[in-house]
PDB file of N, CA and C in Angstrom:
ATOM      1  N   UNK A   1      70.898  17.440 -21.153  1.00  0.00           N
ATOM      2  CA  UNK A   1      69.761  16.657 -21.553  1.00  0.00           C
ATOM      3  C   UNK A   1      70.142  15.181 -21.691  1.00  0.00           C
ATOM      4  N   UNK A   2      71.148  14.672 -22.198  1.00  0.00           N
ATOM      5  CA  UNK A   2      71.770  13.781 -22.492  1.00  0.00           C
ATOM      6  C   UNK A   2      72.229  13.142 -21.088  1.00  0.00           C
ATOM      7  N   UNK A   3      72.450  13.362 -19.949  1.00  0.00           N
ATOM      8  CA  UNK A   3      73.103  13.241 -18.898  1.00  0.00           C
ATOM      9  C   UNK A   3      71.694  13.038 -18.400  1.00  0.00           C
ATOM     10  N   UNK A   4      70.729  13.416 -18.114  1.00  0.00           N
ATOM     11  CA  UNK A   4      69.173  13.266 -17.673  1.00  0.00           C
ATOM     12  C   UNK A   4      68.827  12.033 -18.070  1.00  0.00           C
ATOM     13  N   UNK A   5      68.798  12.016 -19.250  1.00  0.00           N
ATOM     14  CA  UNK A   5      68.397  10.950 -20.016  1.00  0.00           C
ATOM     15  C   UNK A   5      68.900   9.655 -19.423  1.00  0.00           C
ATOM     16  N   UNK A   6      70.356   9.657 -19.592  1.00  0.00           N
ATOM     17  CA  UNK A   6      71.284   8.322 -18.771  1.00  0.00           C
ATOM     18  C   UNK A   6      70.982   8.123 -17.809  1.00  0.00           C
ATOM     19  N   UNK A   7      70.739   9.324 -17.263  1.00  0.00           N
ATOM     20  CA  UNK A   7      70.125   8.845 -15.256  1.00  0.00           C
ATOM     21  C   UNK A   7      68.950   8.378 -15.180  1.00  0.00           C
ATOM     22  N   UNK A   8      67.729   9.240 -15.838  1.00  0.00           N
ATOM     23  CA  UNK A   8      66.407   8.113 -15.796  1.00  0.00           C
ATOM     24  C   UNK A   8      66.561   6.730 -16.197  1.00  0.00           C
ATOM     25  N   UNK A   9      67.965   6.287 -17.443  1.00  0.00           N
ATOM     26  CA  UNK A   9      67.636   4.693 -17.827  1.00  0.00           C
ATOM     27  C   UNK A   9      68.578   4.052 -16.553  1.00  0.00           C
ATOM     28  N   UNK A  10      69.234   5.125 -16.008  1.00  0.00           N
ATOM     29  CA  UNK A  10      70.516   3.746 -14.812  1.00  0.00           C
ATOM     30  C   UNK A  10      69.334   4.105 -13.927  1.00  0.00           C
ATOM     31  N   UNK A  11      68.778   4.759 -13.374  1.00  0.00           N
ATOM     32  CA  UNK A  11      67.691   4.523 -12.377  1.00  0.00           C
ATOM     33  C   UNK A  11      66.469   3.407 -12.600  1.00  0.00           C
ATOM     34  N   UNK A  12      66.149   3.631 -13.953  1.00  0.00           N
ATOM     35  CA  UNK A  12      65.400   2.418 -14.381  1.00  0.00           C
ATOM     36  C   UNK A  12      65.734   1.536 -14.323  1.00  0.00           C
ATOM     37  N   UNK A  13      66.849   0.907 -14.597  1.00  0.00           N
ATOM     38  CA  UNK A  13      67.772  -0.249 -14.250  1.00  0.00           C
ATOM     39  C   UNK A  13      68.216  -0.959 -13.446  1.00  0.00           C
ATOM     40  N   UNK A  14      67.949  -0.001 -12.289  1.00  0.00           N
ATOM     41  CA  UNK A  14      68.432  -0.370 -10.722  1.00  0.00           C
ATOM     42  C   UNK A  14      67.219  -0.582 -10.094  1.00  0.00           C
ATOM     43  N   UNK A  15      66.070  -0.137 -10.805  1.00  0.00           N
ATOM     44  CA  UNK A  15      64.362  -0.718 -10.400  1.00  0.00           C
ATOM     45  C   UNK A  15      64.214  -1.937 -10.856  1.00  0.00           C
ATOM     46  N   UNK A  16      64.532  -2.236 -12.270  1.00  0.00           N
ATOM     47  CA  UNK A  16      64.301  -3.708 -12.938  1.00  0.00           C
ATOM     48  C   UNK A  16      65.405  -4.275 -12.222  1.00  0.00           C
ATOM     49  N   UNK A  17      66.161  -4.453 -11.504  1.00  0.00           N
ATOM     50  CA  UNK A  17      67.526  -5.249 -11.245  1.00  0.00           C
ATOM     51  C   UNK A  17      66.572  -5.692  -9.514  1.00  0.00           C
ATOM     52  N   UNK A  18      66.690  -4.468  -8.887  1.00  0.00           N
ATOM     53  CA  UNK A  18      65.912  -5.055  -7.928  1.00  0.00           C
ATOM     54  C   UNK A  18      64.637  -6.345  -7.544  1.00  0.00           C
ATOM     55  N   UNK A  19      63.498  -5.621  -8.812  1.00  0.00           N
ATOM     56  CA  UNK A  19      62.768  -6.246  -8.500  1.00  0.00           C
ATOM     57  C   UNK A  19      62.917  -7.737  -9.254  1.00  0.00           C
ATOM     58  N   UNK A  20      63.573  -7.841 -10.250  1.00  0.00           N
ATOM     59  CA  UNK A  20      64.258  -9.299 -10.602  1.00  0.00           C
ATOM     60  C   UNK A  20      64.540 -10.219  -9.262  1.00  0.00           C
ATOM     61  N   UNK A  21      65.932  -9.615  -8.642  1.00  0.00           N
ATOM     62  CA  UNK A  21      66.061 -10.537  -7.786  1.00  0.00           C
ATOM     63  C   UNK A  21      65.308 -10.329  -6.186  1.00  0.00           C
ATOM     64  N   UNK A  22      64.271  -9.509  -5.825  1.00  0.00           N
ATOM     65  CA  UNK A  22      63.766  -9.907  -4.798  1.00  0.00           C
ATOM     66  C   UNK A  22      62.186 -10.247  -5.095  1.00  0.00           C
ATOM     67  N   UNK A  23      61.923  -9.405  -5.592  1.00  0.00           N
ATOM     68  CA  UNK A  23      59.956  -9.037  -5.800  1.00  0.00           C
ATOM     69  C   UNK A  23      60.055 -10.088  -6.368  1.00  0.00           C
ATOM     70  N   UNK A  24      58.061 -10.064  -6.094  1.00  0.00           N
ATOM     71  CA  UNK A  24      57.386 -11.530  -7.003  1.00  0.00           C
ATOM     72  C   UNK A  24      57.984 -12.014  -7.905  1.00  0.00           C
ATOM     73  N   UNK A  25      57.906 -13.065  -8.386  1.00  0.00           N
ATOM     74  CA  UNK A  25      58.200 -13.991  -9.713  1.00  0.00           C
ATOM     75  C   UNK A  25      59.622 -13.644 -10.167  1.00  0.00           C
ATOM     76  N   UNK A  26      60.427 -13.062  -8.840  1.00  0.00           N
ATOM     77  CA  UNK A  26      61.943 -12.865  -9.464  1.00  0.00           C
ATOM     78  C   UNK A  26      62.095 -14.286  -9.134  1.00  0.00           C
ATOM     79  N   UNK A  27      63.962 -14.033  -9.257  1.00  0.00           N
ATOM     80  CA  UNK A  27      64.551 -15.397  -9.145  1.00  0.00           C
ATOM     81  C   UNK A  27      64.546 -16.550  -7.763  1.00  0.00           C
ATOM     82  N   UNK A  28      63.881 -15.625  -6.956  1.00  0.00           N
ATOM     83  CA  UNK A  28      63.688 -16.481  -5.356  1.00  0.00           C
ATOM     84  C   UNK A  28      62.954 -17.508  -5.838  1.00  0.00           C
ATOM     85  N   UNK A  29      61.702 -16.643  -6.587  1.00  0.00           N
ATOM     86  CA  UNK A  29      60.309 -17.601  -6.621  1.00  0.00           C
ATOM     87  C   UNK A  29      60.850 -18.602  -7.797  1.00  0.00           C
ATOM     88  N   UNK A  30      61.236 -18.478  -8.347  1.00  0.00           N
ATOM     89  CA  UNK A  30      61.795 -19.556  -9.518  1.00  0.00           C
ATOM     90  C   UNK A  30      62.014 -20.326  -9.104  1.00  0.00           C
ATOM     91  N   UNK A  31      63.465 -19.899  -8.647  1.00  0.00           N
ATOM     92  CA  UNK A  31      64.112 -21.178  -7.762  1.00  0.00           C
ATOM     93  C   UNK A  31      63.235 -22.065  -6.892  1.00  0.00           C
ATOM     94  N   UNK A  32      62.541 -21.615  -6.102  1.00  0.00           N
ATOM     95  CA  UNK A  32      61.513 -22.305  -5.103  1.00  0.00           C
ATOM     96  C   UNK A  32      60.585 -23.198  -5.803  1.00  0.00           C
ATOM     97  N   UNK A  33      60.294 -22.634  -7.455  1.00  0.00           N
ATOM     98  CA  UNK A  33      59.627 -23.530  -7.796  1.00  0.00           C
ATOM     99  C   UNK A  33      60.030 -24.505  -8.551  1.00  0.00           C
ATOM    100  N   UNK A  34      61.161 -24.198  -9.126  1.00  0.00           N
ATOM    101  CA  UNK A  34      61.881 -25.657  -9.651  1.00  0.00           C
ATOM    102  C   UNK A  34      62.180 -26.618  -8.786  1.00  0.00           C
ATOM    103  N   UNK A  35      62.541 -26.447  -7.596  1.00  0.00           N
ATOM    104  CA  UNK A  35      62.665 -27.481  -6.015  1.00  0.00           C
ATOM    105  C   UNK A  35      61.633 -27.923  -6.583  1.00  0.00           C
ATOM    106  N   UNK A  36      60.181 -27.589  -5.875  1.00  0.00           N
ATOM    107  CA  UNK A  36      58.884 -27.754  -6.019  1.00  0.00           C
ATOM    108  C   UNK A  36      58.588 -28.717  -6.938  1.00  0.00           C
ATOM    109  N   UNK A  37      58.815 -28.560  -8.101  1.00  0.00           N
ATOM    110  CA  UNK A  37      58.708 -29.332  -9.198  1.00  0.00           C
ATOM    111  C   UNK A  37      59.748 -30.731  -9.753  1.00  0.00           C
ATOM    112  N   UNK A  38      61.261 -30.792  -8.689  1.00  0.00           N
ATOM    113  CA  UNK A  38      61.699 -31.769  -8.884  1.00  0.00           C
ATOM    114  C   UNK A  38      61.262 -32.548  -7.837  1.00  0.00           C
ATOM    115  N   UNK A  39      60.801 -32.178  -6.464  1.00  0.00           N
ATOM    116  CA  UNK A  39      60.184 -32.715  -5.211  1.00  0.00           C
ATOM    117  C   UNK A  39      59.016 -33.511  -5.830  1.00  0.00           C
ATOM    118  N   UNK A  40      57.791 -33.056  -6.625  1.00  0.00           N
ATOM    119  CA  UNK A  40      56.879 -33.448  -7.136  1.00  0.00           C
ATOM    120  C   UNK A  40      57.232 -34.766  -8.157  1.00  0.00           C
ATOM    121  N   UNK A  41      57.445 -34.751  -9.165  1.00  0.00           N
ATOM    122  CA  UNK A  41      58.252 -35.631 -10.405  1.00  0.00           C
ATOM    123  C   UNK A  41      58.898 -36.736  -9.277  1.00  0.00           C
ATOM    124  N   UNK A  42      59.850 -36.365  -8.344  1.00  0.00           N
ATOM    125  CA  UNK A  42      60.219 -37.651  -7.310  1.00  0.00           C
ATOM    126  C   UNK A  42      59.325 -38.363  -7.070  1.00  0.00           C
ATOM    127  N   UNK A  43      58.280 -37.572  -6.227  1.00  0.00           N
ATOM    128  CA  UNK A  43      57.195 -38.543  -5.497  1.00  0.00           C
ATOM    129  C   UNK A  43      56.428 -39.146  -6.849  1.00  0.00           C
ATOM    130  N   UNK A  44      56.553 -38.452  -7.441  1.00  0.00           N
ATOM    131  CA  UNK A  44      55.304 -39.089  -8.676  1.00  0.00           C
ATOM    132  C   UNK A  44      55.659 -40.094  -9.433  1.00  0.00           C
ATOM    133  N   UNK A  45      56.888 -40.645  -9.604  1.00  0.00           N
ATOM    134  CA  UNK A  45      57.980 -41.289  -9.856  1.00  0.00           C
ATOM    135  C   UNK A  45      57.537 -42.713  -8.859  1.00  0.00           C
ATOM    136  N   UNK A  46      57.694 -42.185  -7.714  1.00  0.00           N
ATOM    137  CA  UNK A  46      57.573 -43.691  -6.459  1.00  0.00           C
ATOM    138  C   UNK A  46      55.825 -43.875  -6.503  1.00  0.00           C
ATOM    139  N   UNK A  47      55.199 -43.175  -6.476  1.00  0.00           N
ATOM    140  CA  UNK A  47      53.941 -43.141  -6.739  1.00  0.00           C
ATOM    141  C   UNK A  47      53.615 -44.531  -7.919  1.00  0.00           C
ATOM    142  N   UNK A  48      53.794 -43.920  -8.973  1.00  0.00           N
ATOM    143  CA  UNK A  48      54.012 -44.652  -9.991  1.00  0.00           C
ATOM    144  C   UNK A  48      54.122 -46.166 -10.444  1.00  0.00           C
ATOM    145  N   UNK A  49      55.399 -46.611  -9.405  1.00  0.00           N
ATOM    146  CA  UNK A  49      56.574 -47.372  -9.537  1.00  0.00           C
ATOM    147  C   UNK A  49      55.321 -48.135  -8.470  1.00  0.00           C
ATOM    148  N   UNK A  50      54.946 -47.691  -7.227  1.00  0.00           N
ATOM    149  CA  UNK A  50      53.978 -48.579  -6.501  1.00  0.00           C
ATOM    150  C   UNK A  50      52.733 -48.972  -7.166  1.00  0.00           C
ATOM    151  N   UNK A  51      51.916 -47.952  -8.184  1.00  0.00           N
ATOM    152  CA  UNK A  51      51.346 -48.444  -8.714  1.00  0.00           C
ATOM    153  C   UNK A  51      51.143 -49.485  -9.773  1.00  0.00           C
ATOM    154  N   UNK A  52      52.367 -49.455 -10.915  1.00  0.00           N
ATOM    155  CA  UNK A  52      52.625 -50.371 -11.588  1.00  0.00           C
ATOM    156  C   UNK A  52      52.619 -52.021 -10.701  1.00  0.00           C
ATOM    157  N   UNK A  53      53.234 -51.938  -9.491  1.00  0.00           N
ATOM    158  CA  UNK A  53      54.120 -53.149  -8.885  1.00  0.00           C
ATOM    159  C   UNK A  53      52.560 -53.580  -8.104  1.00  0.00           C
ATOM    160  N   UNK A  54      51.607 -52.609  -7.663  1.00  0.00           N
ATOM    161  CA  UNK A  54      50.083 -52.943  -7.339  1.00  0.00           C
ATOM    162  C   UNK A  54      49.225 -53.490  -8.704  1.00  0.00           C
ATOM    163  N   UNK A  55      49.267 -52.932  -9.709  1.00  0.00           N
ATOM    164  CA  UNK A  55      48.173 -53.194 -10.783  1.00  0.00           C
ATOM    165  C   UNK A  55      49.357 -54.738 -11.570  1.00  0.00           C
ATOM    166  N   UNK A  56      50.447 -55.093 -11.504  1.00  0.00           N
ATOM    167  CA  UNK A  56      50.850 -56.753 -11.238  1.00  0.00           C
ATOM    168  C   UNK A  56      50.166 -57.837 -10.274  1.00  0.00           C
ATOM    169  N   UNK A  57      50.364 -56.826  -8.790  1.00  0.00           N
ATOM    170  CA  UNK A  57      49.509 -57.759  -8.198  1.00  0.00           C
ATOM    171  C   UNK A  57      48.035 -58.527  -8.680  1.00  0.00           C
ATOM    172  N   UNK A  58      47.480 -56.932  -8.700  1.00  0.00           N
ATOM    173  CA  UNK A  58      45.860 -57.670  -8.816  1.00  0.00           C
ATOM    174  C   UNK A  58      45.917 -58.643 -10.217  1.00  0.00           C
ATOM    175  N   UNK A  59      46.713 -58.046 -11.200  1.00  0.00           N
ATOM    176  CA  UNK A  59      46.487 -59.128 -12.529  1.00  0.00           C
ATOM    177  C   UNK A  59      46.727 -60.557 -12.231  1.00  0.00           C
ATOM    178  N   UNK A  60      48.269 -60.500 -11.441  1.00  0.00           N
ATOM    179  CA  UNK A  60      48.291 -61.797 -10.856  1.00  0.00           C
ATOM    180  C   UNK A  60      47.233 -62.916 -10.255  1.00  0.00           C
ATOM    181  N   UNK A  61      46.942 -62.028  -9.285  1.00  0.00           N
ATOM    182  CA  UNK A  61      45.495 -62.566  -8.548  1.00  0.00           C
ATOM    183  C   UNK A  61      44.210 -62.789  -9.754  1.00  0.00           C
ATOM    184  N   UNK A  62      43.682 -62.067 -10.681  1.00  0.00           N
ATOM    185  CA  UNK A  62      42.958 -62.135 -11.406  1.00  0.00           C
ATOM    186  C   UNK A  62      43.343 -63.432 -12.330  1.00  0.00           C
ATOM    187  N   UNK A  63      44.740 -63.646 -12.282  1.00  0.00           N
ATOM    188  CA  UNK A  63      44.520 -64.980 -13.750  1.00  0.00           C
ATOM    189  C   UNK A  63      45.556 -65.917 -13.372  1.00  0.00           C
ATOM    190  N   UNK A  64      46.141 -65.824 -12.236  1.00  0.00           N
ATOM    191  CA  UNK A  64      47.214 -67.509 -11.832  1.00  0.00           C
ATOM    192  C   UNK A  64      46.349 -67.549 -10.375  1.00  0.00           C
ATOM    193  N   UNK A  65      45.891 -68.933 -10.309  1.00  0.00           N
ATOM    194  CA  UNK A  65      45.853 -69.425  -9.094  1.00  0.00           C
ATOM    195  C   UNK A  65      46.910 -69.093  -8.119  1.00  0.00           C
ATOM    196  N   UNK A  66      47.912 -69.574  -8.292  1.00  0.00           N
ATOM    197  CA  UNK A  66      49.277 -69.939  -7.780  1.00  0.00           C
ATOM    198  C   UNK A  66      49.152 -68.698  -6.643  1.00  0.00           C
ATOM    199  N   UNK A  67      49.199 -67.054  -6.834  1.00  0.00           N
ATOM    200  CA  UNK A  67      49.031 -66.301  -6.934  1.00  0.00           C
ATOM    201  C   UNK A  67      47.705 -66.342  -5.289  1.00  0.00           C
ATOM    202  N   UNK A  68      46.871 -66.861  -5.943  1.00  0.00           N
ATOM    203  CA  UNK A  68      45.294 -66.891  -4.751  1.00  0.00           C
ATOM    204  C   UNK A  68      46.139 -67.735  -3.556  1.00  0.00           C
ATOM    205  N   UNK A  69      46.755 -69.002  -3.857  1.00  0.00           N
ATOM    206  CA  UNK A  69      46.800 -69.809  -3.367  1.00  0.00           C
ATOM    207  C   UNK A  69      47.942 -69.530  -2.010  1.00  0.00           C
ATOM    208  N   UNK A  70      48.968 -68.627  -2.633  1.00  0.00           N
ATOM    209  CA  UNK A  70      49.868 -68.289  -2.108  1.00  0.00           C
ATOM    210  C   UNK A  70      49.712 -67.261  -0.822  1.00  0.00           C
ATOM    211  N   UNK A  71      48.455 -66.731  -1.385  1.00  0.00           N
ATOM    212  CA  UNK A  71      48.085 -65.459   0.179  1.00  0.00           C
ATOM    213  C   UNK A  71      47.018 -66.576   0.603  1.00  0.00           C
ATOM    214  N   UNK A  72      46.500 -67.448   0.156  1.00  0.00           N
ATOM    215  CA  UNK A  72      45.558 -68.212   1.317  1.00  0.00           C
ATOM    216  C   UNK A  72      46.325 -68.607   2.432  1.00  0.00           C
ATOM    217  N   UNK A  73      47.655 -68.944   1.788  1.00  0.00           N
ATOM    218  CA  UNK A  73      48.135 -69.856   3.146  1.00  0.00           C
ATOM    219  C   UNK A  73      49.174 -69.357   3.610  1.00  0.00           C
ATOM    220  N   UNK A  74      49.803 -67.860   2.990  1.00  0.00           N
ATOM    221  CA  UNK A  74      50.575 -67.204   3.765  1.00  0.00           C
ATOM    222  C   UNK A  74      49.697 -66.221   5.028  1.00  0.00           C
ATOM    223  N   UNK A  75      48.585 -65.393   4.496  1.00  0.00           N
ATOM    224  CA  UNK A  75      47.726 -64.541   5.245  1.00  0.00           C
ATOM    225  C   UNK A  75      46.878 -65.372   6.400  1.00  0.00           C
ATOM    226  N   UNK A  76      45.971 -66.699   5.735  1.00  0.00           N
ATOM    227  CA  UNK A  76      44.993 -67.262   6.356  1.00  0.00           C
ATOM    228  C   UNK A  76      45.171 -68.307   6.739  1.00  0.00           C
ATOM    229  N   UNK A  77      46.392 -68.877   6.958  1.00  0.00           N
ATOM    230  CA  UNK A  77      47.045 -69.951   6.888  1.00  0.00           C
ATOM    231  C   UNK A  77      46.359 -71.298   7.039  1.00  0.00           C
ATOM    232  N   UNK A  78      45.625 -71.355   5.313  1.00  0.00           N
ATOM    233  CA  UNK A  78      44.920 -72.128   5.339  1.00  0.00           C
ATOM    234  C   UNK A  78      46.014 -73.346   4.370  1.00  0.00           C
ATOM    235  N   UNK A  79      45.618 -74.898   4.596  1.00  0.00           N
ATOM    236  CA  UNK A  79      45.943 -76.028   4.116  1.00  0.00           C
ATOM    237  C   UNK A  79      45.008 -76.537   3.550  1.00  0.00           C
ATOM    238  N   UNK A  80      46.152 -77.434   2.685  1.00  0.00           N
ATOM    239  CA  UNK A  80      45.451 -78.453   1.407  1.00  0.00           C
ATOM    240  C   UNK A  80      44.891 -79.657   1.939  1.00  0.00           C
ATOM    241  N   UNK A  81      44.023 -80.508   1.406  1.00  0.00           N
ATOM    242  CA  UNK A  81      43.179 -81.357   2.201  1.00  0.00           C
ATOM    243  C   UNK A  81      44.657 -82.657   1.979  1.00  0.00           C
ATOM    244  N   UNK A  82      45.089 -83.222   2.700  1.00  0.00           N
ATOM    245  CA  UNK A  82      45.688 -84.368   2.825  1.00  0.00           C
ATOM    246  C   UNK A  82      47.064 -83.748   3.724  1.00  0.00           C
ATOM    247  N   UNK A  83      47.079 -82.471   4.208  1.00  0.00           N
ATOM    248  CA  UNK A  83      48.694 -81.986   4.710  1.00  0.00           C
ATOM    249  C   UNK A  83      48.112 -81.768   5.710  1.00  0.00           C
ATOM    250  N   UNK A  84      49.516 -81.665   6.353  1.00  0.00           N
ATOM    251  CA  UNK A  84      49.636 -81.445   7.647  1.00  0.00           C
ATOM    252  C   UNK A  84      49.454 -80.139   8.338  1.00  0.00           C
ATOM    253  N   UNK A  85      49.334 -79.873   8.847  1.00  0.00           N
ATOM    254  CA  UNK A  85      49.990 -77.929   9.491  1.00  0.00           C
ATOM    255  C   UNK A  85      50.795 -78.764  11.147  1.00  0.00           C
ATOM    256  N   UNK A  86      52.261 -78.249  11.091  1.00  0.00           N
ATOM    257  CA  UNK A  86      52.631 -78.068  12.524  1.00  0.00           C
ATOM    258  C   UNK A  86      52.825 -76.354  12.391  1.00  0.00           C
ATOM    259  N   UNK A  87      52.924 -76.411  13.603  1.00  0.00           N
ATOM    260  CA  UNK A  87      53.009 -74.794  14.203  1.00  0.00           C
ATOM    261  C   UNK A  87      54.145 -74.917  14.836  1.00  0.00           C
ATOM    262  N   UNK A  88      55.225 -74.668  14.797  1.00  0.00           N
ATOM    263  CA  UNK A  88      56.346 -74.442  15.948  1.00  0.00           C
ATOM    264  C   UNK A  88      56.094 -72.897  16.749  1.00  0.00           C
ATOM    265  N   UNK A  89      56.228 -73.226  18.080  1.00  0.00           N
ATOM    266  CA  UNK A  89      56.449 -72.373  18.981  1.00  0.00           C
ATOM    267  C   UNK A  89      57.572 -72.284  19.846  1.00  0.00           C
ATOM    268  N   UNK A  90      57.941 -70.771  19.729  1.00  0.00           N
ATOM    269  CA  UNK A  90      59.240 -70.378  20.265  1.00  0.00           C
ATOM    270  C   UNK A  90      58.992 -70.513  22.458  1.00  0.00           C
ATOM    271  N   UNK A  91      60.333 -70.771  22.610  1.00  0.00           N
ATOM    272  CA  UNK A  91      59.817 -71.379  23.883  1.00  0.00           C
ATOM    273  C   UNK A  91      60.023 -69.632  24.655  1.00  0.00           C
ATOM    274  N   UNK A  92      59.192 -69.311  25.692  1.00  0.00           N
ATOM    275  CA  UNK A  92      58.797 -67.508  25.965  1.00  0.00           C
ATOM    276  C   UNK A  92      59.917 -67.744  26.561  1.00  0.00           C
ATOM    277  N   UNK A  93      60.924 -65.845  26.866  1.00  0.00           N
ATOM    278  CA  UNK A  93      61.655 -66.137  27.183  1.00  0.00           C
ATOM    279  C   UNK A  93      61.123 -65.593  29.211  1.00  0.00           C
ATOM    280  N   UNK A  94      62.640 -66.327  30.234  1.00  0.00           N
ATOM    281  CA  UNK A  94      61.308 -65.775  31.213  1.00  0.00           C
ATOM    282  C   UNK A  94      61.904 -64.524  31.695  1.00  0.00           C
ATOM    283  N   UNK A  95      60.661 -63.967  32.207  1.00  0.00           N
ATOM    284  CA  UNK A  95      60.777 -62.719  32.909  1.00  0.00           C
ATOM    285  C   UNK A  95      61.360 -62.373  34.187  1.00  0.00           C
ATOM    286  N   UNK A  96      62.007 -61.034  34.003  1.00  0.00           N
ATOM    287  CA  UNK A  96      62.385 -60.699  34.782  1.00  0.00           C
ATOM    288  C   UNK A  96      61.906 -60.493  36.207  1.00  0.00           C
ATOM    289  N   UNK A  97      62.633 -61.123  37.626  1.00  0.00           N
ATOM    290  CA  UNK A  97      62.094 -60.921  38.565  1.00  0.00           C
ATOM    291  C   UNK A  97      61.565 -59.571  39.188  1.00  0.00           C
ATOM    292  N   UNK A  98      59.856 -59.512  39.508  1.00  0.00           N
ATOM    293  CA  UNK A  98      59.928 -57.858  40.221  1.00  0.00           C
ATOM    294  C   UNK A  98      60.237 -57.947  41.319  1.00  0.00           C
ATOM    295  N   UNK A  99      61.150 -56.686  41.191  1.00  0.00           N
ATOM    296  CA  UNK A  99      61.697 -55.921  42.759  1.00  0.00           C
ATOM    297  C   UNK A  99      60.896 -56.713  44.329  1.00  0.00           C
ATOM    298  N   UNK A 100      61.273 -56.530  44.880  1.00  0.00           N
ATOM    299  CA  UNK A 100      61.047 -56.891  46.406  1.00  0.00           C
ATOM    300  C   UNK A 100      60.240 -55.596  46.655  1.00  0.00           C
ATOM    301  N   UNK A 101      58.564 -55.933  47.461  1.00  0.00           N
ATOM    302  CA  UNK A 101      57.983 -54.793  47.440  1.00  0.00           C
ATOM    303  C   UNK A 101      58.211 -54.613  49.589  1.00  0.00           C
ATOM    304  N   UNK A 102      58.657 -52.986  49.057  1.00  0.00           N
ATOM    305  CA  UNK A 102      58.451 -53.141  50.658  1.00  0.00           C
ATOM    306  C   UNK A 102      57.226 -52.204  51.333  1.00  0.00           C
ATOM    307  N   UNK A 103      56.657 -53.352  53.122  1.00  0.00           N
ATOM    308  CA  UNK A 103      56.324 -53.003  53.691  1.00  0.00           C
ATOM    309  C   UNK A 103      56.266 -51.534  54.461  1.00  0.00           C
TER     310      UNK A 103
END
């Protein structure tokens, strides 16, 4: 009776052992989801970090000129009334001759 007994709990044991490490919500799926969850926290992290460095921008723009003034004439390359604008242009470089076409 005693010997029965031991075998139904080591058989039971070797069911819970199994399904630990393969079946649902054993340790595969764990693992997969702690990845999951440091993958997430990363991006959410840079996410973040862009948003902070975006919601500077707009404040910027909202309360220093300096700020407006600086994308007028970097983006729209607009000038102040009494300056100049030169434009330098790079001289093209020339092209390569095409092939000889034959008859």
């Amino acid at each position: 009776m005693l010997r029965l007994a031991a075998l139904i709990l080591l058989i039971l044991l070797i069911g819970l052992q199994v399904k630990l490490w393969t079946g649902s919500g054993g340790v595969r799926d764990v693992e997969s989801l702690r990845q999951t969850v440091t993958e997430t926290r990363k991006a959410n992290e840079e996410l973040r970090a862009r948003n902070e460095a975006l919601s500077a921008e707009v404040q910027d723009l909202k309360e220093g000129r300096d700020a407006i003034e600086e994308r007028a004439r970097s983006e729209l390359g607009l000038v102040k009334p009494g300056e100049t604008f030169y434009q330098v242009v790079e001289p093209a470089t020339p092209a390569a001759p095409a092939p000889p076409q034959q008859k």
